[in-house]
N, C-alpha and C. Protein backbone atom coordinates (compact mmCIF):
# COMPACT_ATOMS: atom_id res chain seq x y z
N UNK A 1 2.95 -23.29 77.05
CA UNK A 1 2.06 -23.67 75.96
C UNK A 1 2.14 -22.63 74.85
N UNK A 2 2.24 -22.80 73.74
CA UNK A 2 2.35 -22.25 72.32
C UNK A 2 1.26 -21.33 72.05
N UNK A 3 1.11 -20.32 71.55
CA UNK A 3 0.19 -19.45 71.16
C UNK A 3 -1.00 -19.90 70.43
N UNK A 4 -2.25 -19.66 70.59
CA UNK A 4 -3.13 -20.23 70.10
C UNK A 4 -3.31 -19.51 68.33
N UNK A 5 -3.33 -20.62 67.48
CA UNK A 5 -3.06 -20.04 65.93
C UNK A 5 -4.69 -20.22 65.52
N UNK A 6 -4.69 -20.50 64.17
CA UNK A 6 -5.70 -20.00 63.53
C UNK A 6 -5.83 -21.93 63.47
N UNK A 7 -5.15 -22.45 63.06
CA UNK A 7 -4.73 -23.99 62.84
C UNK A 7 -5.22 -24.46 63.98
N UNK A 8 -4.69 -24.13 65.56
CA UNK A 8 -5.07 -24.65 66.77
C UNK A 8 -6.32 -24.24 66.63
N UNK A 9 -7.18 -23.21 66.54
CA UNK A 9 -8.29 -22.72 66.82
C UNK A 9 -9.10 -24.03 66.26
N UNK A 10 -9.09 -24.08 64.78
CA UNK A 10 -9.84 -24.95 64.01
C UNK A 10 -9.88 -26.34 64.93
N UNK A 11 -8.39 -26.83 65.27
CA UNK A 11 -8.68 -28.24 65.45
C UNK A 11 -9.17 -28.04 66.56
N UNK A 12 -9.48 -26.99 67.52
CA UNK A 12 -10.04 -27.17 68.87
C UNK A 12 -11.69 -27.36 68.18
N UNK A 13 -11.91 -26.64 67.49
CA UNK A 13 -13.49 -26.77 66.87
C UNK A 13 -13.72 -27.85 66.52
N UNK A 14 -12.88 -28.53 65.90
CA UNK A 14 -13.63 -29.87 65.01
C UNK A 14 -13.07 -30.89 66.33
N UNK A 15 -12.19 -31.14 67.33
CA UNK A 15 -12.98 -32.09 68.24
C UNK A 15 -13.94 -31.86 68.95
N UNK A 16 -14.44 -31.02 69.14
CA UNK A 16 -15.42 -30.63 69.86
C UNK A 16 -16.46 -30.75 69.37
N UNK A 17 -16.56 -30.75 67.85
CA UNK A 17 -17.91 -31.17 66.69
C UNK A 17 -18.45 -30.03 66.23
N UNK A 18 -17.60 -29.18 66.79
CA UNK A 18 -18.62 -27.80 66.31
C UNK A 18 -18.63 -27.87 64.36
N UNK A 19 -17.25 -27.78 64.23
CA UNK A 19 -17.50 -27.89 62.53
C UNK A 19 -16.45 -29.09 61.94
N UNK A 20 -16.77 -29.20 60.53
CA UNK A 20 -15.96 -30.52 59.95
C UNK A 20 -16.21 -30.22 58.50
N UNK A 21 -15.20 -30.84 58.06
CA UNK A 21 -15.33 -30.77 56.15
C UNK A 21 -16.54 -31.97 55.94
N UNK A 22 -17.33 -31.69 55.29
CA UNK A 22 -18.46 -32.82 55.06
C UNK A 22 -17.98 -33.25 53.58
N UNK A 23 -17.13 -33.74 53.50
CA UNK A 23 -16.76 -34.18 51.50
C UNK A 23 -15.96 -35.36 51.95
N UNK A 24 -16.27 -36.61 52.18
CA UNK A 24 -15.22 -37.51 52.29
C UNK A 24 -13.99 -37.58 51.27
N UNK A 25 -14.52 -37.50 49.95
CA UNK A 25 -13.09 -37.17 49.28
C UNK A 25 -12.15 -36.15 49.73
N UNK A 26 -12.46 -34.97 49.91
CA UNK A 26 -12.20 -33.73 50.00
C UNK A 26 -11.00 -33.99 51.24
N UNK A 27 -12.16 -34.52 52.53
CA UNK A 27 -11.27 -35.19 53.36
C UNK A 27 -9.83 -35.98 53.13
N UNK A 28 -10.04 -36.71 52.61
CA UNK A 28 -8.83 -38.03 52.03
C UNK A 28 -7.96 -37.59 51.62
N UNK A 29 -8.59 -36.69 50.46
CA UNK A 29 -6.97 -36.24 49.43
C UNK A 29 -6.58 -35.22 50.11
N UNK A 30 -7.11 -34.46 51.20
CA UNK A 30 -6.17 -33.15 51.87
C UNK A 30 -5.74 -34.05 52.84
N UNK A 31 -5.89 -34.72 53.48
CA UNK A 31 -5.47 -35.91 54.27
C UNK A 31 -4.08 -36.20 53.51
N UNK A 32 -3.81 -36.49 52.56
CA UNK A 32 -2.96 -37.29 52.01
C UNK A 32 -1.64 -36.09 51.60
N UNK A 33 -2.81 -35.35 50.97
CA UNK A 33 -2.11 -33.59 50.93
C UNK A 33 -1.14 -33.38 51.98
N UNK A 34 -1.29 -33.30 53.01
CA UNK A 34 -0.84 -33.05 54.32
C UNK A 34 0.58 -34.10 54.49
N UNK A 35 0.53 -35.52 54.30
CA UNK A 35 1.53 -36.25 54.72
C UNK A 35 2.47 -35.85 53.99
N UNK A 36 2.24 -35.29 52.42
CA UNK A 36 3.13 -34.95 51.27
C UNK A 36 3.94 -33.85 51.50
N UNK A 37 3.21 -32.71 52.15
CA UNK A 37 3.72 -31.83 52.68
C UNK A 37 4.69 -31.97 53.87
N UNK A 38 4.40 -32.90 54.79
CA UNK A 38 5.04 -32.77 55.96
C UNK A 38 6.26 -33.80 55.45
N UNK A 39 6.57 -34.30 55.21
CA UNK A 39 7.69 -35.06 54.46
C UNK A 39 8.43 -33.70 53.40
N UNK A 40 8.06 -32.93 52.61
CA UNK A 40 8.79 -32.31 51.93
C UNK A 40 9.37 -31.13 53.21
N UNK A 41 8.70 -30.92 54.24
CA UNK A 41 9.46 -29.97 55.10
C UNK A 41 10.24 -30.76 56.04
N UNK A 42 10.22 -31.90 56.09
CA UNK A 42 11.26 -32.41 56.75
C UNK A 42 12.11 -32.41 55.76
N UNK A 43 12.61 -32.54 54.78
CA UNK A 43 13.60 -32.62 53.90
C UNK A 43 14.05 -30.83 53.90
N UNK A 44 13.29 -29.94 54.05
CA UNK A 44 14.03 -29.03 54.35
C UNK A 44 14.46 -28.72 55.54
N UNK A 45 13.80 -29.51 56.54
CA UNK A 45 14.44 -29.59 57.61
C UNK A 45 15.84 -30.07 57.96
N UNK A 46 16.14 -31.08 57.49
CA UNK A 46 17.34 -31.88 57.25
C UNK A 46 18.70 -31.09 56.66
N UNK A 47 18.33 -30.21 55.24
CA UNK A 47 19.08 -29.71 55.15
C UNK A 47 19.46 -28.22 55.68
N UNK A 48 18.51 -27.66 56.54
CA UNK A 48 19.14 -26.42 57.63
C UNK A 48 19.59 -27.16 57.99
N UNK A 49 19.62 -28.03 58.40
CA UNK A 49 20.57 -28.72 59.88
C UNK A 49 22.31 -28.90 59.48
N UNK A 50 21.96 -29.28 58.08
CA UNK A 50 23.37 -29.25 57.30
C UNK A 50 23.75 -27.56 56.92
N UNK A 51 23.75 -27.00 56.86
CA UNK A 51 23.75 -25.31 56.99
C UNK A 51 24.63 -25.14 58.02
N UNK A 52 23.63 -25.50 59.03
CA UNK A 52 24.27 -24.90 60.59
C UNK A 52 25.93 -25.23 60.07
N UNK A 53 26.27 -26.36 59.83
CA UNK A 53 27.67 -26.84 59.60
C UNK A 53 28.80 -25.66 58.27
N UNK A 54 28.25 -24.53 58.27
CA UNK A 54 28.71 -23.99 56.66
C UNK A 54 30.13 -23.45 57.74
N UNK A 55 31.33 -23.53 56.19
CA UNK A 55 32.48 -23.11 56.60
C UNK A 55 33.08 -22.79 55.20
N UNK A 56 34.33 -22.31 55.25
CA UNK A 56 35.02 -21.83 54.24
C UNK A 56 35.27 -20.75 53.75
N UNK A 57 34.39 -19.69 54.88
CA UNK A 57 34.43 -18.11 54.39
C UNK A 57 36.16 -17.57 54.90
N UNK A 58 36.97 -18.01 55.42
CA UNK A 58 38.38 -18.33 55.43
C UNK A 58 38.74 -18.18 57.10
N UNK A 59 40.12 -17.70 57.31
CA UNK A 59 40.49 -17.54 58.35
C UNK A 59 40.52 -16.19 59.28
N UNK A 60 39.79 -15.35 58.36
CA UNK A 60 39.51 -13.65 59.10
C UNK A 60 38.80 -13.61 60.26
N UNK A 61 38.85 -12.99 61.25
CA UNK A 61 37.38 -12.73 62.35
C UNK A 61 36.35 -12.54 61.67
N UNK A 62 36.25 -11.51 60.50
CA UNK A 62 35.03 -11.14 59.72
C UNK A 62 34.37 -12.65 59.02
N UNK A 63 35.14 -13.61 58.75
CA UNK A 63 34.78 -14.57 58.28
C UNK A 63 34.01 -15.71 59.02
N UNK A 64 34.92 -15.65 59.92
CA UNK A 64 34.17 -16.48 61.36
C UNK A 64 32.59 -15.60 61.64
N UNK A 65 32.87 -14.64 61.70
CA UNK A 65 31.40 -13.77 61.98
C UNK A 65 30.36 -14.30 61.09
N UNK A 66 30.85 -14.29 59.85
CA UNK A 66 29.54 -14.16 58.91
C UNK A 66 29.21 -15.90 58.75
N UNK A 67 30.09 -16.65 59.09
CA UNK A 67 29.88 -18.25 59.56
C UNK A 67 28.78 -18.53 60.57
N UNK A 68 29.36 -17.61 61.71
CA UNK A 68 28.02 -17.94 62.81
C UNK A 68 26.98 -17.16 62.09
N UNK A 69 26.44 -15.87 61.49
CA UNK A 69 25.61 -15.50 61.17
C UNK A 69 24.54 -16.28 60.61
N UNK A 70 25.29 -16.87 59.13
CA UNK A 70 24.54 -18.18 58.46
C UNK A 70 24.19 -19.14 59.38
N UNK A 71 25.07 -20.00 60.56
CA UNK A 71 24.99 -20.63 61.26
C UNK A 71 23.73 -20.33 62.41
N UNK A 72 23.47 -19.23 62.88
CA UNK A 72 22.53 -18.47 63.51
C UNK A 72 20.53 -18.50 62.19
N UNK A 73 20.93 -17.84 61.41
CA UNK A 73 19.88 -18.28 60.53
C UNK A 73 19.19 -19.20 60.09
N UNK A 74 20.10 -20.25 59.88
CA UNK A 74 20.09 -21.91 59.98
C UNK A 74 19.41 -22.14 61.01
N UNK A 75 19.53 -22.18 62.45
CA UNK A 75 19.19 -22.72 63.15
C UNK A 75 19.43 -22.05 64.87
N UNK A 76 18.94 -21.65 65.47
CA UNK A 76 19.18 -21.07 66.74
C UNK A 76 18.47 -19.63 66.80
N UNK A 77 18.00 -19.19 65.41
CA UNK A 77 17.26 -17.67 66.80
C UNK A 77 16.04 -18.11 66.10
N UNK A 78 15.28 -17.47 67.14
CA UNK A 78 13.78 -17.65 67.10
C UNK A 78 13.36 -17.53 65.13
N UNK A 79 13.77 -16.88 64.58
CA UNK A 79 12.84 -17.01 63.17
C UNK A 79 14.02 -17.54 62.54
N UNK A 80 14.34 -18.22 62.65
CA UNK A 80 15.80 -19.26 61.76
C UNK A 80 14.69 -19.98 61.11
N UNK A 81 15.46 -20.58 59.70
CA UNK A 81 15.24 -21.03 59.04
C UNK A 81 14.41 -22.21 60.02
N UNK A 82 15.12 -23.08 60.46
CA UNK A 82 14.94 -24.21 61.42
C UNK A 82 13.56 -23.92 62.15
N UNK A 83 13.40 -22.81 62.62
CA UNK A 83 12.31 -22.44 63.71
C UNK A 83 11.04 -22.33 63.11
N UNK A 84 11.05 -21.81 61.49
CA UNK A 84 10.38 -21.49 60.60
C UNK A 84 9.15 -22.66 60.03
N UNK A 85 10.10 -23.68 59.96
CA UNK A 85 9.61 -24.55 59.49
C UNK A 85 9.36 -25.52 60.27
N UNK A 86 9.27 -25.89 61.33
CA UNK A 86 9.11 -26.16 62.79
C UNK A 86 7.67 -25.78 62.87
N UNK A 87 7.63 -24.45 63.19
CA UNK A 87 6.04 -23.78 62.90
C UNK A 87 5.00 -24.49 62.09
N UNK A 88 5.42 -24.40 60.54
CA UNK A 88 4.97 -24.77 59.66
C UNK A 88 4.45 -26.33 59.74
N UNK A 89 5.55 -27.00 60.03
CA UNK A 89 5.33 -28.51 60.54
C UNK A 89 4.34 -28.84 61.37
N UNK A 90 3.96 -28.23 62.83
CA UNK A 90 3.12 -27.86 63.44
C UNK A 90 1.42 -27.61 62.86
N UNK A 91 1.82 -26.91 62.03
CA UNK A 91 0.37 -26.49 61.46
C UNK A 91 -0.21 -27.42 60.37
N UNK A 92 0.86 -27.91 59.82
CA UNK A 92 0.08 -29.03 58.80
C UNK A 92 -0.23 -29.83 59.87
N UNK A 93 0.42 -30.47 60.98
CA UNK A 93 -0.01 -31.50 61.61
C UNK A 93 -1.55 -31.45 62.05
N UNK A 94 -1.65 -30.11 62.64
CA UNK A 94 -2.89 -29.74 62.83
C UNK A 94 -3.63 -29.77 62.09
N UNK A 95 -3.86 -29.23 61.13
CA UNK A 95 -4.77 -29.76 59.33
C UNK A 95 -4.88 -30.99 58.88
N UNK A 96 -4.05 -32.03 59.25
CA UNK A 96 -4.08 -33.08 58.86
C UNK A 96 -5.06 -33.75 59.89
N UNK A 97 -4.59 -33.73 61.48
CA UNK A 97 -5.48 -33.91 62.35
C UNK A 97 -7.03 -33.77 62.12
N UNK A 98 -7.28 -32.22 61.59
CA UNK A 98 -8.86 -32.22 61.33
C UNK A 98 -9.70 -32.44 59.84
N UNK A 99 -8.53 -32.93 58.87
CA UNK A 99 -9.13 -34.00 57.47
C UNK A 99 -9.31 -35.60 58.66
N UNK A 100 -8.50 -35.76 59.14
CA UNK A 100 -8.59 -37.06 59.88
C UNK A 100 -9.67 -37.51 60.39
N UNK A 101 -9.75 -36.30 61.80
CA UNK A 101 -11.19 -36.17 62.36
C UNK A 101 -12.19 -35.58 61.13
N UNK A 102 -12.65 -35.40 60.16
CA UNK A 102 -13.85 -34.51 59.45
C UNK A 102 -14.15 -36.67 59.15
N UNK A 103 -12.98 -36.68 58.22
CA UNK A 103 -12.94 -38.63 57.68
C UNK A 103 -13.96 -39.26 58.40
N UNK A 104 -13.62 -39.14 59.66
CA UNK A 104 -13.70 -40.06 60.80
C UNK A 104 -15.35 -39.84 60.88
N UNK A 105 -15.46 -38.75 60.83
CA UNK A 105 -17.01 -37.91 61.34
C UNK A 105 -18.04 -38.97 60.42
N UNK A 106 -17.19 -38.83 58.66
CA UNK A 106 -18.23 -38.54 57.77
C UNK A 106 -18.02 -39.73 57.22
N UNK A 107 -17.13 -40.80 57.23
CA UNK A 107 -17.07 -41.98 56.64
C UNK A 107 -16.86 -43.24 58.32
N UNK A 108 -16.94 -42.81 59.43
CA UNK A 108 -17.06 -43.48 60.01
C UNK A 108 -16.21 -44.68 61.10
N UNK A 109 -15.17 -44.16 60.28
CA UNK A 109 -13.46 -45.43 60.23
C UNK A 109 -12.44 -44.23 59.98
N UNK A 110 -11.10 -44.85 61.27
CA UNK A 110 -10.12 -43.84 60.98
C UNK A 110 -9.14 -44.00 59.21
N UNK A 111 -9.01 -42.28 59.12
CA UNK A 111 -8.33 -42.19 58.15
C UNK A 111 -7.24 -43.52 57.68
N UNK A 112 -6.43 -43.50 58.42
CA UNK A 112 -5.32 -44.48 58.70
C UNK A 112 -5.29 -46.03 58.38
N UNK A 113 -6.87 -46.03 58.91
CA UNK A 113 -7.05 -47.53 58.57
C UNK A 113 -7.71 -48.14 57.17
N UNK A 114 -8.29 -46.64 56.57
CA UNK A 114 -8.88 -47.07 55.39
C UNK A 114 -8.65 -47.22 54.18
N UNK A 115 -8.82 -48.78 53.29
CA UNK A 115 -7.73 -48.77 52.42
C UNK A 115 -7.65 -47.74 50.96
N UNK A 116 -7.03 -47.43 51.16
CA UNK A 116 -6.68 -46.40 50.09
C UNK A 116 -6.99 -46.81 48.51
N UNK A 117 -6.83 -48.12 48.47
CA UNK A 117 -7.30 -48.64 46.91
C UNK A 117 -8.98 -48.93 46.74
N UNK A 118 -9.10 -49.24 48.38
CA UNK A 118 -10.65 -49.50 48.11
C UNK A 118 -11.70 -48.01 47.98
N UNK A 119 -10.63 -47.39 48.76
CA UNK A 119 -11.72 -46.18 48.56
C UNK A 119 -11.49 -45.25 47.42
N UNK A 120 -10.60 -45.22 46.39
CA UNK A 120 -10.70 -44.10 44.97
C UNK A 120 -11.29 -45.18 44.26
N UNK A 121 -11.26 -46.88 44.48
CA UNK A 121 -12.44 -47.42 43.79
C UNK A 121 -13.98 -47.02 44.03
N UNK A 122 -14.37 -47.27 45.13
CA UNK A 122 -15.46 -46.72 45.60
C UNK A 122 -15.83 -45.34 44.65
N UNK A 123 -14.92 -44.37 44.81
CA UNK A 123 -15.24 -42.69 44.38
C UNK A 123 -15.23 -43.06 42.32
N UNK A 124 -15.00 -44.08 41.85
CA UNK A 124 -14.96 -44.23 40.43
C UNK A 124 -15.73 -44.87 40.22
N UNK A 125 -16.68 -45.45 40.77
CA UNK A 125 -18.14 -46.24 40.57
C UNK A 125 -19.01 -45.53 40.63
């Protein structure tokens, strides 16, 4: 099991009810915040993965070396690029989880299901 973060801590609190964002907007748009984010780190995810593949530093040993090096950074040791954002991925999920649950608390209906046009109408009336 993964080290307990500051991210895990929170979402252990807010199922439990101890605390929650009380702003249904506040909720929503970091809610939404969150999916935006986790989509732009998959796109950097995607391209470490294309990294790992780097070549052309020529036919030397020294060249091959500094291939796996990049190749190593990219993806395979513990703080690689790849691993980095992995983490990161992780932790929005968790943040997103507890705009979800705060939603849920304070408007009643999951995030997910609520329509998105009806409710910035709602917030403009």
């Amino acid at each position: 099991m993964a080290d307990a973060t500051p991210y895990s801590q929170l979402l252990s609190q807010v199922k439990a009810g101890e605390v929650y964002l009380n702003d249904e907007a506040a909720a929503f748009h970091m809610f939404k915040a969150c999916d935006a984010r986790l989509s732009d780190l998959q796109d950097l995810v995607n391209a470490a993965r294309r990294v790992q593949n780097v070549t052309g530093f020529g036919d030397f040993d020294m060249a091959r070396q500094l291939e796996a090096k990049f190749r190593s950074q990219a993806v395979g040791e513990p703080n690689s690029i790849y691993e980095v954002l992995m983490s990161d991925i992780d932790a929005v999920k968790q943040l997103r989880e507890v705009f979800s649950i705060s939603f849920k608390h304070i408007a009643g209906k999951d995030i997910e299901n609520a329509n998105a046009l009806d409710y910035v109408t709602e917030q403009v009336n």
